[in-house]
Protein backbone atom coordinates (compact mmCIF):
# COMPACT_ATOMS: atom_id res chain seq x y z
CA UNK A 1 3.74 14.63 12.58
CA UNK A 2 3.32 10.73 11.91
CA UNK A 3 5.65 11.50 8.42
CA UNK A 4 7.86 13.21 9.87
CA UNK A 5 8.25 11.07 12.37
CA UNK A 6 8.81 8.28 9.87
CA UNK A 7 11.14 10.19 8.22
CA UNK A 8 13.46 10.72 10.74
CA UNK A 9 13.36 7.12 12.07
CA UNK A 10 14.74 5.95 8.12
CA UNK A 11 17.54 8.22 8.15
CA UNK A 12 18.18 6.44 11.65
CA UNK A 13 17.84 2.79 9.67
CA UNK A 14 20.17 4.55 6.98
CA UNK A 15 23.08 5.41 9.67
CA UNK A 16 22.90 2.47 11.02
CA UNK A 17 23.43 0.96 7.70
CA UNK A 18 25.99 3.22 5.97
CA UNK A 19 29.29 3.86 6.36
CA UNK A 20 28.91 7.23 5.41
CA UNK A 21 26.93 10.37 4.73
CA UNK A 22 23.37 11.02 5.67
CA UNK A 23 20.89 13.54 3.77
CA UNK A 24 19.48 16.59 5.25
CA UNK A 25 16.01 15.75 4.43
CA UNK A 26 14.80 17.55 0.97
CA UNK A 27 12.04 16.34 -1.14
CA UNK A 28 13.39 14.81 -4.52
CA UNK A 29 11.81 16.09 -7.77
CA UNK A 30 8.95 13.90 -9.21
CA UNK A 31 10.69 10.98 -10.73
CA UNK A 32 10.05 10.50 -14.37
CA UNK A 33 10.55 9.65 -18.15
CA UNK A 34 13.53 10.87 -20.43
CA UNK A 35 13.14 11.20 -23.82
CA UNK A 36 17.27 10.48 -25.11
CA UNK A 37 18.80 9.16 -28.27
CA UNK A 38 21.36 6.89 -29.33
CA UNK A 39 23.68 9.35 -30.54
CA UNK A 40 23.59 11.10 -26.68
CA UNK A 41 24.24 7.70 -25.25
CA UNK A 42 27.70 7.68 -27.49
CA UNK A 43 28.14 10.98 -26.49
CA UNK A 44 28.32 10.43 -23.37
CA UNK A 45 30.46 7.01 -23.88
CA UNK A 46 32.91 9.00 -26.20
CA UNK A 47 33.82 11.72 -23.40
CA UNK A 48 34.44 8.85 -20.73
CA UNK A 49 31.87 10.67 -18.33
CA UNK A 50 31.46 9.74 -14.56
CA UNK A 51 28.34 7.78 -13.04
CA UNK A 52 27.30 10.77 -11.55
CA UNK A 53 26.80 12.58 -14.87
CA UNK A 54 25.29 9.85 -16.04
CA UNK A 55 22.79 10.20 -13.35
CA UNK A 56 22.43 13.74 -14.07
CA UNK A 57 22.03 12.56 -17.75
CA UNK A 58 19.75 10.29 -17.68
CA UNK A 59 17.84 9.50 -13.91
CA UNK A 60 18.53 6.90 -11.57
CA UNK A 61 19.12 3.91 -12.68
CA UNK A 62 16.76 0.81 -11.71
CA UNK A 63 20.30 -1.41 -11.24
CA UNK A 64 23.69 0.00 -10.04
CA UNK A 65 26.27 -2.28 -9.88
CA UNK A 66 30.04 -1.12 -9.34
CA UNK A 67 30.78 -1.43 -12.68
CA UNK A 68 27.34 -0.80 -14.55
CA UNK A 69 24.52 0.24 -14.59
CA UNK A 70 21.14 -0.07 -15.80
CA UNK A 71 17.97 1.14 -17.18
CA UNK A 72 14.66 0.13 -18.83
CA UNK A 73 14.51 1.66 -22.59
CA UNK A 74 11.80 1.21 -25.40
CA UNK A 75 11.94 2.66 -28.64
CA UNK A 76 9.04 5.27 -29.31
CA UNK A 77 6.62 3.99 -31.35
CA UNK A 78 6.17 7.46 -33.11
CA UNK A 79 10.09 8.28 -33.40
CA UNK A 80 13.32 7.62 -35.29
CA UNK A 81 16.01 6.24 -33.38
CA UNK A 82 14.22 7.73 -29.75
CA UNK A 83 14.86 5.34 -26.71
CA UNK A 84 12.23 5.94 -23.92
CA UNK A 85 14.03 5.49 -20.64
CA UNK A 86 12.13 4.27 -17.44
CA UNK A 87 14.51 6.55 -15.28
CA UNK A 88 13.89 7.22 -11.15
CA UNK A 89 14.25 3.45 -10.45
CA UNK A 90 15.41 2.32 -7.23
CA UNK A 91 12.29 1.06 -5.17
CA UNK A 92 9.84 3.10 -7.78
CA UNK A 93 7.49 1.21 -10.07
CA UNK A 94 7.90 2.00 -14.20
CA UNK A 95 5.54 4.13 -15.52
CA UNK A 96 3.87 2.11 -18.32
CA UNK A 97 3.40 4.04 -21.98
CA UNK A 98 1.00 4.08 -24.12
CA UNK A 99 2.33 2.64 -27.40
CA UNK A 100 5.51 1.19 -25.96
CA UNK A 101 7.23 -1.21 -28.10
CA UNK A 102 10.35 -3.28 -28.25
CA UNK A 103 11.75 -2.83 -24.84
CA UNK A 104 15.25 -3.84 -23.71
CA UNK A 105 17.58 -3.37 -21.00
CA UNK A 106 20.23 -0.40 -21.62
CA UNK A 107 23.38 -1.29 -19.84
CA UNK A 108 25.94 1.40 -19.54
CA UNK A 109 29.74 -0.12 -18.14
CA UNK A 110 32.32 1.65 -16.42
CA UNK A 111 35.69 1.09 -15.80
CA UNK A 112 37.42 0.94 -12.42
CA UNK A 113 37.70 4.59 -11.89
CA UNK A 114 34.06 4.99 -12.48
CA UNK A 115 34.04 6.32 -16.21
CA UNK A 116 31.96 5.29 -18.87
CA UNK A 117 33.38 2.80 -21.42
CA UNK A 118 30.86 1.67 -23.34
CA UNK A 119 26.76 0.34 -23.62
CA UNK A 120 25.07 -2.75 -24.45
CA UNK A 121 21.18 -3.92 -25.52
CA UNK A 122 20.05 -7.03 -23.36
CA UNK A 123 16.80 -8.85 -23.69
CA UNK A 124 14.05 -7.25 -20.88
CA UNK A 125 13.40 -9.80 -18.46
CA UNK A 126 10.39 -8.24 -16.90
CA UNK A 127 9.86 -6.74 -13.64
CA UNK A 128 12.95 -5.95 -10.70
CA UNK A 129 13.13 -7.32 -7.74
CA UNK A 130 13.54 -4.16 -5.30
CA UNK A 131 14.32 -5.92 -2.58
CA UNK A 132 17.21 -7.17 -3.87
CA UNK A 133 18.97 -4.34 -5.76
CA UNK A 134 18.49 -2.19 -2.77
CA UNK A 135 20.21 -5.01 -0.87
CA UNK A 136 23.07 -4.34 -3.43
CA UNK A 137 22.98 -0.91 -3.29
CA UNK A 138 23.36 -1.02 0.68
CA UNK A 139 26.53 -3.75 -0.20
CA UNK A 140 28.22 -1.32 -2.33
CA UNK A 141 27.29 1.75 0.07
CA UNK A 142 29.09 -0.07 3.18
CA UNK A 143 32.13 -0.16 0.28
CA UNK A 144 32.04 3.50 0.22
CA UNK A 145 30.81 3.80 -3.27
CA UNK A 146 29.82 7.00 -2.87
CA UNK A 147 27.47 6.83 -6.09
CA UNK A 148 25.61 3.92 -4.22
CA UNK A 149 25.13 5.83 -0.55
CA UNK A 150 23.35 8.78 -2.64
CA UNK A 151 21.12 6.55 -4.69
CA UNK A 152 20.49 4.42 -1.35
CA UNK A 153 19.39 7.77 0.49
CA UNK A 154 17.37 8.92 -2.52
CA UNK A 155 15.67 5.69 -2.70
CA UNK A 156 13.90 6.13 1.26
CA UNK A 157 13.57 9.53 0.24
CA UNK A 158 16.20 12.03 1.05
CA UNK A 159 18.90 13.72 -1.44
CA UNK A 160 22.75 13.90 -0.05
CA UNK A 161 25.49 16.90 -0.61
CA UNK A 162 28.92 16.54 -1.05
CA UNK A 163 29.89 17.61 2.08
CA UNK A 164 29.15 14.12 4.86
CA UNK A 165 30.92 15.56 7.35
CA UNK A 166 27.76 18.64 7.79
CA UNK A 167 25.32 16.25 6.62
CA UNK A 168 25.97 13.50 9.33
CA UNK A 169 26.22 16.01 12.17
CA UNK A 170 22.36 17.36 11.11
CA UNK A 171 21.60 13.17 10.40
CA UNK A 172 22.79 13.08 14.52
CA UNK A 173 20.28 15.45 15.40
CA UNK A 174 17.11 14.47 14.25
CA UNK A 175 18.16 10.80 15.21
CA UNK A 176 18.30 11.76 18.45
CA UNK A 177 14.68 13.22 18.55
CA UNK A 178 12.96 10.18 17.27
CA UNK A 179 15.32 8.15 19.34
CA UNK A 180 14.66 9.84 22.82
CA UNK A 181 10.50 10.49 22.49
CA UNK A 182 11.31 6.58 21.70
CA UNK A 183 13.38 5.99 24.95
CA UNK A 184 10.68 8.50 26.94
CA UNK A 185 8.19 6.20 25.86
CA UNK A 186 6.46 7.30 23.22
CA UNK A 187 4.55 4.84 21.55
CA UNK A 188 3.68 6.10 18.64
CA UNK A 189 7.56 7.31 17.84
CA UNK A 190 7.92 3.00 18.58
CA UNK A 191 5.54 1.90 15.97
CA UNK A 192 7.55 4.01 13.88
CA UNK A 193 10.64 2.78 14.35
CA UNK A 194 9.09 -0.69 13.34
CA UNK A 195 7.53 0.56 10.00
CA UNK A 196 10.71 1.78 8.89
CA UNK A 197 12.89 -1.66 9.51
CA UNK A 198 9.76 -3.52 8.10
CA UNK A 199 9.61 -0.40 4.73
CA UNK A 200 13.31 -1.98 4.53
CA UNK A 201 13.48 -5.72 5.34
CA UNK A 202 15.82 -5.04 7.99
CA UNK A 203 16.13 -5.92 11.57
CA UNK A 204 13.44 -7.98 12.03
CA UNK A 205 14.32 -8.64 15.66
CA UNK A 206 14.52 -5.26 16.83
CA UNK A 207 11.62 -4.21 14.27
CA UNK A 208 8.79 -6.70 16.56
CA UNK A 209 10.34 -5.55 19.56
CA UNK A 210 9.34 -1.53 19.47
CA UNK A 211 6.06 -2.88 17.99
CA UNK A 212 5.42 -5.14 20.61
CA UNK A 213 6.32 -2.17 22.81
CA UNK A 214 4.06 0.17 21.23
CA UNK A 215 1.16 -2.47 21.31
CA UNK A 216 1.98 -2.87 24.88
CA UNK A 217 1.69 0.69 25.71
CA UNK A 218 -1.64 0.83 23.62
CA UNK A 219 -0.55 1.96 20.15
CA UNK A 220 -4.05 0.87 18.26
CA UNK A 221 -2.09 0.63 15.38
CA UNK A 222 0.75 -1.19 16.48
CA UNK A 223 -2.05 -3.78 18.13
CA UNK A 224 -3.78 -4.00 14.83
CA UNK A 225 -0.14 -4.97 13.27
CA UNK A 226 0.60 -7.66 15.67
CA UNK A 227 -2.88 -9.01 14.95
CA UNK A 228 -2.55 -9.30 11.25
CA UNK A 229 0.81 -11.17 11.34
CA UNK A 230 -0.50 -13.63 13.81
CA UNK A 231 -3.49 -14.32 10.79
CA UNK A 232 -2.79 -17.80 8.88
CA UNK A 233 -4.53 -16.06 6.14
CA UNK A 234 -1.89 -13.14 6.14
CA UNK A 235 0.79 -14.92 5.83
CA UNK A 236 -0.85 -17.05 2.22
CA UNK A 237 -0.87 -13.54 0.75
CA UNK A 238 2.92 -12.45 2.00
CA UNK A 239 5.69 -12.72 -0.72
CA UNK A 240 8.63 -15.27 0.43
CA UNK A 241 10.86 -12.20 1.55
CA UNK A 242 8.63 -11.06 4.02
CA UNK A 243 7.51 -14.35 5.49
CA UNK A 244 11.88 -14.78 6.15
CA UNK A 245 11.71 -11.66 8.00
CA UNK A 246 9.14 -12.33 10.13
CA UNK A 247 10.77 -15.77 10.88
CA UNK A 248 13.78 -14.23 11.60
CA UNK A 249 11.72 -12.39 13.90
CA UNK A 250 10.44 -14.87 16.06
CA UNK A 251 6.62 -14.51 14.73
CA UNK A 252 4.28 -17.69 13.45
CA UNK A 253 0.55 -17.45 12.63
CA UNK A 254 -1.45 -18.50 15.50
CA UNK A 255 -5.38 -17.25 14.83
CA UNK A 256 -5.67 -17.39 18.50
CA UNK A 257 -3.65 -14.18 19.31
CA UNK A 258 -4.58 -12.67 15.87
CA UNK A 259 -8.27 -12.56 17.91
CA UNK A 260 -6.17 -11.40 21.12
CA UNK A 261 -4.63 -8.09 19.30
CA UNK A 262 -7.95 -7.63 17.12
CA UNK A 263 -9.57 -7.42 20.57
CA UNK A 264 -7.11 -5.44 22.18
CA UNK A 265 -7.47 -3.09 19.35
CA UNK A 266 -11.20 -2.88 19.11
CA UNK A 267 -10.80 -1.47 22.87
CA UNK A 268 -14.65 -2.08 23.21
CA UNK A 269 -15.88 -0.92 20.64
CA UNK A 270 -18.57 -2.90 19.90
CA UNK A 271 -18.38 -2.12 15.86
CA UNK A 272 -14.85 -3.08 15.57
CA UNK A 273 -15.65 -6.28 17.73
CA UNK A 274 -17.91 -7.44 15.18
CA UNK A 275 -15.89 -7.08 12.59
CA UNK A 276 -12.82 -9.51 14.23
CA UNK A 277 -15.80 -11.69 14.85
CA UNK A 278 -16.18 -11.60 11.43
CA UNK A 279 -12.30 -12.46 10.44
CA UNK A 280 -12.45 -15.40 12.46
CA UNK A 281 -15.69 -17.33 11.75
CA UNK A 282 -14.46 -19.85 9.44
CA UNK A 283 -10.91 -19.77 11.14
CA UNK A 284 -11.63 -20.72 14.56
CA UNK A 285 -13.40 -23.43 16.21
CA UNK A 286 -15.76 -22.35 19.28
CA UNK A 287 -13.48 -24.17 21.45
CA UNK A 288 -10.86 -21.99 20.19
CA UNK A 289 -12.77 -19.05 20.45
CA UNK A 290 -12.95 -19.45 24.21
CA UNK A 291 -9.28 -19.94 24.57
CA UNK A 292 -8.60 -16.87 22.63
CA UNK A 293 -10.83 -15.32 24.85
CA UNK A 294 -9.47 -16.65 28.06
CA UNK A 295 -5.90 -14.78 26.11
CA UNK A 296 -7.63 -12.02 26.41
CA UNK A 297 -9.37 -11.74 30.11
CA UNK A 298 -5.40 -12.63 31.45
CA UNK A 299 -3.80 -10.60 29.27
CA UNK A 300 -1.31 -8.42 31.08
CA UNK A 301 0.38 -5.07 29.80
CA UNK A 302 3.97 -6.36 28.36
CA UNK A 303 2.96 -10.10 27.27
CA UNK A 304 3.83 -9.12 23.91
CA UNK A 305 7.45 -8.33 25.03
CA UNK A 306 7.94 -11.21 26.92
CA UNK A 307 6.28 -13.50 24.69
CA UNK A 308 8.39 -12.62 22.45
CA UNK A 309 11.59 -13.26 24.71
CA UNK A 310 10.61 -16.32 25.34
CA UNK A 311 10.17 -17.05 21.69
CA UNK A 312 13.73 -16.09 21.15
CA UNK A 313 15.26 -18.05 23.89
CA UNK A 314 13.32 -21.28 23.06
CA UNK A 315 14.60 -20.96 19.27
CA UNK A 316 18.47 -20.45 20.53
């Protein structure tokens, strides 16, 4: 129920996003490796083909750009003139392979009306950054590149048809489930709503604010979330994209209410209790242990809410 859940709440993210079709939810095949040649990649180049055969051709690719696109390709060790293509990109890792050797970047350009022109080798720089070709993939999507709102979908997990129109009308309906057990207050539907802004870097404002509502309500898992981005030590091991979001969203460490939530959380049990106990040994003083416990014994159901309020007016 939790996954489906989930999965609902992203194609919510999505409409919000797009200008544009939604998916009917279908599982997408297991992404994997293609075995091609150089002489299909002219092939394909001499008959002018569209992105979308492409696609069909050869996977997703792990950049899309309006006019190109690209893939990771090594030759095969134990083969003549056989590329080995890292396709199913966008937001997956590369599969590594045994043997691989001499890898390069296979960029295939189109022309304005989205046919194939031509190919280049480029040196391979290493790993993507997935955060920011899916930020370029939700650019070109609010463009209506239609080629970009299917990849975009397919990347959180859904497929889209040709046909929008039906697609956005079923999109409607399961947006409206997740969004009303939301608005009825369920909390778990809430912490929900939060993972899939946070899956997507998006909205960190609204993101804290239905976990801060779930944590109010009692959502142990939405408690134990506010907890570990209030932990110094959580935010050391955070890459710089996600420590911007959670600026953006009003959060700072503070161990002090990292022991609130952990507390909160543990709900009494004394197991769990120990363990925050543990966390915060080396972290907080014993005069700032009793603080964080005086947090606690006033805590009142909705502090996180308003806390975070007044967070937001202060910062105006």
């Amino acid at each position: 129920m939790r996954q489906k859940i989930r999965c609902l709440v992203i194609i919510a993210i999505a409409t919000i996003i797009l200008v544009g079709c939604i998916a009917i939810p279908v599982p997408l095949p297991p992404r994997g490796n293609l075995y091609t040649t150089k002489n299909k990649i002219e092939d394909l180049v001499d008959d002018g083909v569209s992105k979308s055969v492409v696609i069909e051709q050869l996977g997703n690719p792990l950049k899309y750009r309006s006019t190109s696109m690209s893939y990771k390709a090594c030759y095969e060790p134990f083969g003549v003139g056989v590329l080995l293509v890292a396709a199913g990109g966008m937001g997956a890792d590369f599969q590594q392979f045994r043997g691989e050797t001499n890898c390069f970047e296979l960029t295939l350009n189109f022309d304005q009306d989205g046919l194939l022109t031509g190919y280049q080798k480029n040196p391979w720089q290493g790993d993507i950054d997935f955060l920011q070709e899916d930020l370029m993939l939700v650019t070109l999507a609010n463009q209506n590149d239609a080629v970009a709102k299917r990849l975009w979908l397919q990347s959180i997990g859904y497929r889209s048809s040709d046909d929008y129109e039906n697609d956005m009308s079923e999109a409607e309906a399961y947006i409206g489930e997740a969004i009303k057990l939301a608005e009825d207050g369920d909390p778990n539907t809430m912490y929900h709503i939060y993972l899939a802004m946070y899956d997507a870097y998006i909205h960190p404002v609204a993101a804290w604010e239905w976990l801060c509502k779930a944590a109010d309500l009692g959502n142990e898992n939405a408690r134990i979330e506010v907890a570990y981005w209030h932990r110094k030590s959580n935010w050391a091991l955070a890459n710089s994209g996600r420590i911007a979001w959670l600026r953006k969203a009003h959060v700072r460490p503070d161990d002090r209410i990292a022991y609130l939530w952990y507390t909160l959380a543990a709900n009494g049990n004394e197991k769990r209790l120990g363990i925050r106990d543990d966390l915060f040994t080396e972290t907080l003083s014993s005069g700032e242990i009793i603080e964080a416990q005086g947090m606690v014994n006033n805590w009142k159901s909705g502090q996180c809410e308003k806390e975070l309020s007044l967070s937001i007016e202060n910062e105006k």
